[in-house]
N, C-alpha and C. Protein backbone atom coordinates (compact mmCIF):
# COMPACT_ATOMS: atom_id res chain seq x y z
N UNK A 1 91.24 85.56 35.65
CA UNK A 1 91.99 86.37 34.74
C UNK A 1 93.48 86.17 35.03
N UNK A 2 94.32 86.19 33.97
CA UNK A 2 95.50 85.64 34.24
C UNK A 2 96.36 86.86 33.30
N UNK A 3 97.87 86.91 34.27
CA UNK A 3 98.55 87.68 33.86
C UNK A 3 98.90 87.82 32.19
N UNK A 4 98.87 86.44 31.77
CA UNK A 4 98.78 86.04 30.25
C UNK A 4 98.01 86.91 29.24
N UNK A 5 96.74 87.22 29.66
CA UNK A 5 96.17 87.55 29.65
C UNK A 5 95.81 89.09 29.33
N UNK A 6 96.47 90.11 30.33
CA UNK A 6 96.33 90.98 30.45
C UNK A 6 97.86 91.85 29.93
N UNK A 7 98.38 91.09 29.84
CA UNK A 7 99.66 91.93 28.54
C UNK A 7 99.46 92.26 27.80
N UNK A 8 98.75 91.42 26.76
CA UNK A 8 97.99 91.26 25.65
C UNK A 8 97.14 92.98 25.30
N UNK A 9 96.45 92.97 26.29
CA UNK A 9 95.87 94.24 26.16
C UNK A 9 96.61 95.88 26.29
N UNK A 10 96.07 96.89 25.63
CA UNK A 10 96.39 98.10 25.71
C UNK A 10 95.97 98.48 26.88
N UNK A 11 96.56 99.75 27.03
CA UNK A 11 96.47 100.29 28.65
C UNK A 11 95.00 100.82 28.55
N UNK A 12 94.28 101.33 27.77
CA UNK A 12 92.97 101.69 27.80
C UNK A 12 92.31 100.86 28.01
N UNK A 13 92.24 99.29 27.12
CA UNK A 13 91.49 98.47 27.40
C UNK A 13 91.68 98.05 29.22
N UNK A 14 93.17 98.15 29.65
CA UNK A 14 93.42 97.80 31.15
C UNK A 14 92.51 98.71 31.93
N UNK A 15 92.65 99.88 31.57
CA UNK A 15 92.14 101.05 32.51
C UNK A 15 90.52 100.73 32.55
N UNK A 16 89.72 100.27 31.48
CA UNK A 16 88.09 99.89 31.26
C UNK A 16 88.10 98.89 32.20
N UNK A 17 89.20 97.48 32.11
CA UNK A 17 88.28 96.84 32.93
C UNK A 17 88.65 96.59 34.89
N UNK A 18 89.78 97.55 34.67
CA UNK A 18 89.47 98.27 35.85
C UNK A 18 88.76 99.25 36.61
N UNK A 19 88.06 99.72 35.76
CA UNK A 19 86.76 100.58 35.94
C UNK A 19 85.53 99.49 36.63
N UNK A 20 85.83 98.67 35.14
CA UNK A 20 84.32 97.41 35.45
C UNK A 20 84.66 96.91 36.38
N UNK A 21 85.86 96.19 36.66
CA UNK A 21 85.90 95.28 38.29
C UNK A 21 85.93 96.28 39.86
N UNK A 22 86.42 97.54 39.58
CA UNK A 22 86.28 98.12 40.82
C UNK A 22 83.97 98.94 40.92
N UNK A 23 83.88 98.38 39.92
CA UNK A 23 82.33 98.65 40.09
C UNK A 23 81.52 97.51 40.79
N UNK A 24 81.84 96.23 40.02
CA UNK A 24 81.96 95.21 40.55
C UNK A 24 82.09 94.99 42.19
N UNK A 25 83.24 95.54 42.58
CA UNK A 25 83.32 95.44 43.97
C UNK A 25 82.59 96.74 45.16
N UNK A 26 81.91 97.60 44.10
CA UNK A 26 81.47 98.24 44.94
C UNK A 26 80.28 98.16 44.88
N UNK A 27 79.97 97.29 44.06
CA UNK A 27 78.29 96.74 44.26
C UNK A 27 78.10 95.40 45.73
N UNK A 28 79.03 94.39 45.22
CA UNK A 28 79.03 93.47 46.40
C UNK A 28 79.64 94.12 47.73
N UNK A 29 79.94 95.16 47.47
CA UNK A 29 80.26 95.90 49.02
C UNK A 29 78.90 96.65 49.76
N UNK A 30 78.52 96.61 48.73
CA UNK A 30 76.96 97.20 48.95
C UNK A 30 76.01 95.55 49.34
N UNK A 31 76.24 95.23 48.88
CA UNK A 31 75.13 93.64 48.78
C UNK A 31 75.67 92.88 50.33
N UNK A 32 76.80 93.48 50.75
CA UNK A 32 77.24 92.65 51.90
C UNK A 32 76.58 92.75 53.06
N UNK A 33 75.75 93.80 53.02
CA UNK A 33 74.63 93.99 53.92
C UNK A 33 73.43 92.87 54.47
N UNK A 34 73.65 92.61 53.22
CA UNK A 34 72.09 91.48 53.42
C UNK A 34 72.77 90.53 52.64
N UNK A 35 73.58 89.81 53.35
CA UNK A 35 74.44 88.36 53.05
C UNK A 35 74.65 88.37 51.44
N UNK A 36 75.93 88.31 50.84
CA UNK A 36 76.72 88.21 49.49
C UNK A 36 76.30 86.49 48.89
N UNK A 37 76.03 86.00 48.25
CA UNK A 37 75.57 84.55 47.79
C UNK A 37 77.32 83.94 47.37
N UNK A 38 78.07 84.76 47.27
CA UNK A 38 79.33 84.50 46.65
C UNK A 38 80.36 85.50 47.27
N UNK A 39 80.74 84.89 48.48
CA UNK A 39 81.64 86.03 48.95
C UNK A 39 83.14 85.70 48.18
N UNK A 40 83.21 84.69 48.18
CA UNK A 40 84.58 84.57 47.39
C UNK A 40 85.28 85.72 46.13
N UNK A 41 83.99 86.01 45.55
CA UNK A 41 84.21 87.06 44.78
C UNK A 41 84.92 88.49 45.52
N UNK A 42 85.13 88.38 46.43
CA UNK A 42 86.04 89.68 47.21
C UNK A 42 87.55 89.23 47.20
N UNK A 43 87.87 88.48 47.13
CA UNK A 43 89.48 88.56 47.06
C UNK A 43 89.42 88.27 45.86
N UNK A 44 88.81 87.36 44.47
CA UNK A 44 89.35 87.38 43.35
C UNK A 44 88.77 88.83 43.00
N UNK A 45 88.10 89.56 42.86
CA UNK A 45 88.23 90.53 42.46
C UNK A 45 89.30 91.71 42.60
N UNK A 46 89.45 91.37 44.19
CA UNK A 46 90.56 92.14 44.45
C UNK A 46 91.92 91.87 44.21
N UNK A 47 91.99 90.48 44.11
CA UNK A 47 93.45 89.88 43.22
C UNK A 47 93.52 90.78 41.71
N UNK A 48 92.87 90.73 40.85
CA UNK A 48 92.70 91.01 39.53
C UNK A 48 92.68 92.13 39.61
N UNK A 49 92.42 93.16 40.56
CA UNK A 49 92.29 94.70 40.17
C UNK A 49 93.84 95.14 40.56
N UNK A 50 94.49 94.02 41.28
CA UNK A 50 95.98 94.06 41.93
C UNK A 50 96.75 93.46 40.24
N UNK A 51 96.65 92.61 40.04
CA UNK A 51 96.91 92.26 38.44
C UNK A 51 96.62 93.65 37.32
N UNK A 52 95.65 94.04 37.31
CA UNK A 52 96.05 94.96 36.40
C UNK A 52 96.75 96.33 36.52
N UNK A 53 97.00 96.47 38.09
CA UNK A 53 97.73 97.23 38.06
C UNK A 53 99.20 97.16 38.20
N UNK A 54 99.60 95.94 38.46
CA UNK A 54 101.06 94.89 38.26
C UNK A 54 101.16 95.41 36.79
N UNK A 55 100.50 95.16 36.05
CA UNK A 55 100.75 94.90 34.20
C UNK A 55 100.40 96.76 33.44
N UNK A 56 99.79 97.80 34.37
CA UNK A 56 99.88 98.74 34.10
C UNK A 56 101.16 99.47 34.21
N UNK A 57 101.48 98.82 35.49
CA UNK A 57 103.10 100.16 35.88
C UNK A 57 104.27 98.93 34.93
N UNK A 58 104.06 97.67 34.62
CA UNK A 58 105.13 97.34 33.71
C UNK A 58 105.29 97.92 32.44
N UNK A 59 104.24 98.67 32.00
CA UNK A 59 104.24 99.05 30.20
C UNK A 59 104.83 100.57 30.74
């Protein structure tokens, strides 16, 4: 997901899919128990939930 990207959108739509990606990470925080198949998915997720809140406090 790219900053490009996320301008584009209204703050509601920002606020949803920051809902969805911090669910996201609290499922594979859960799954990390019994080895993640894709750990990489922990810093891009956590990059992007840092991105939308970069592009929230700019509007």
């Amino acid at each position: 997901m790219e900053i490009k990207d996320l301008k584009g959108l209204s703050i509601q739509e920002l606020q949803d899919k920051l809902n969805e990606l911090s669910k996201q990470l609290m499922e594979l925080h859960f799954k990390r128990r019994s080895n993640v198949e894709k750990p990489h998915l922990f810093n891009k997720i956590k990059k992007d939930i840092a991105r939308i809140h970069t592009v929230i406090n700019q509007k």
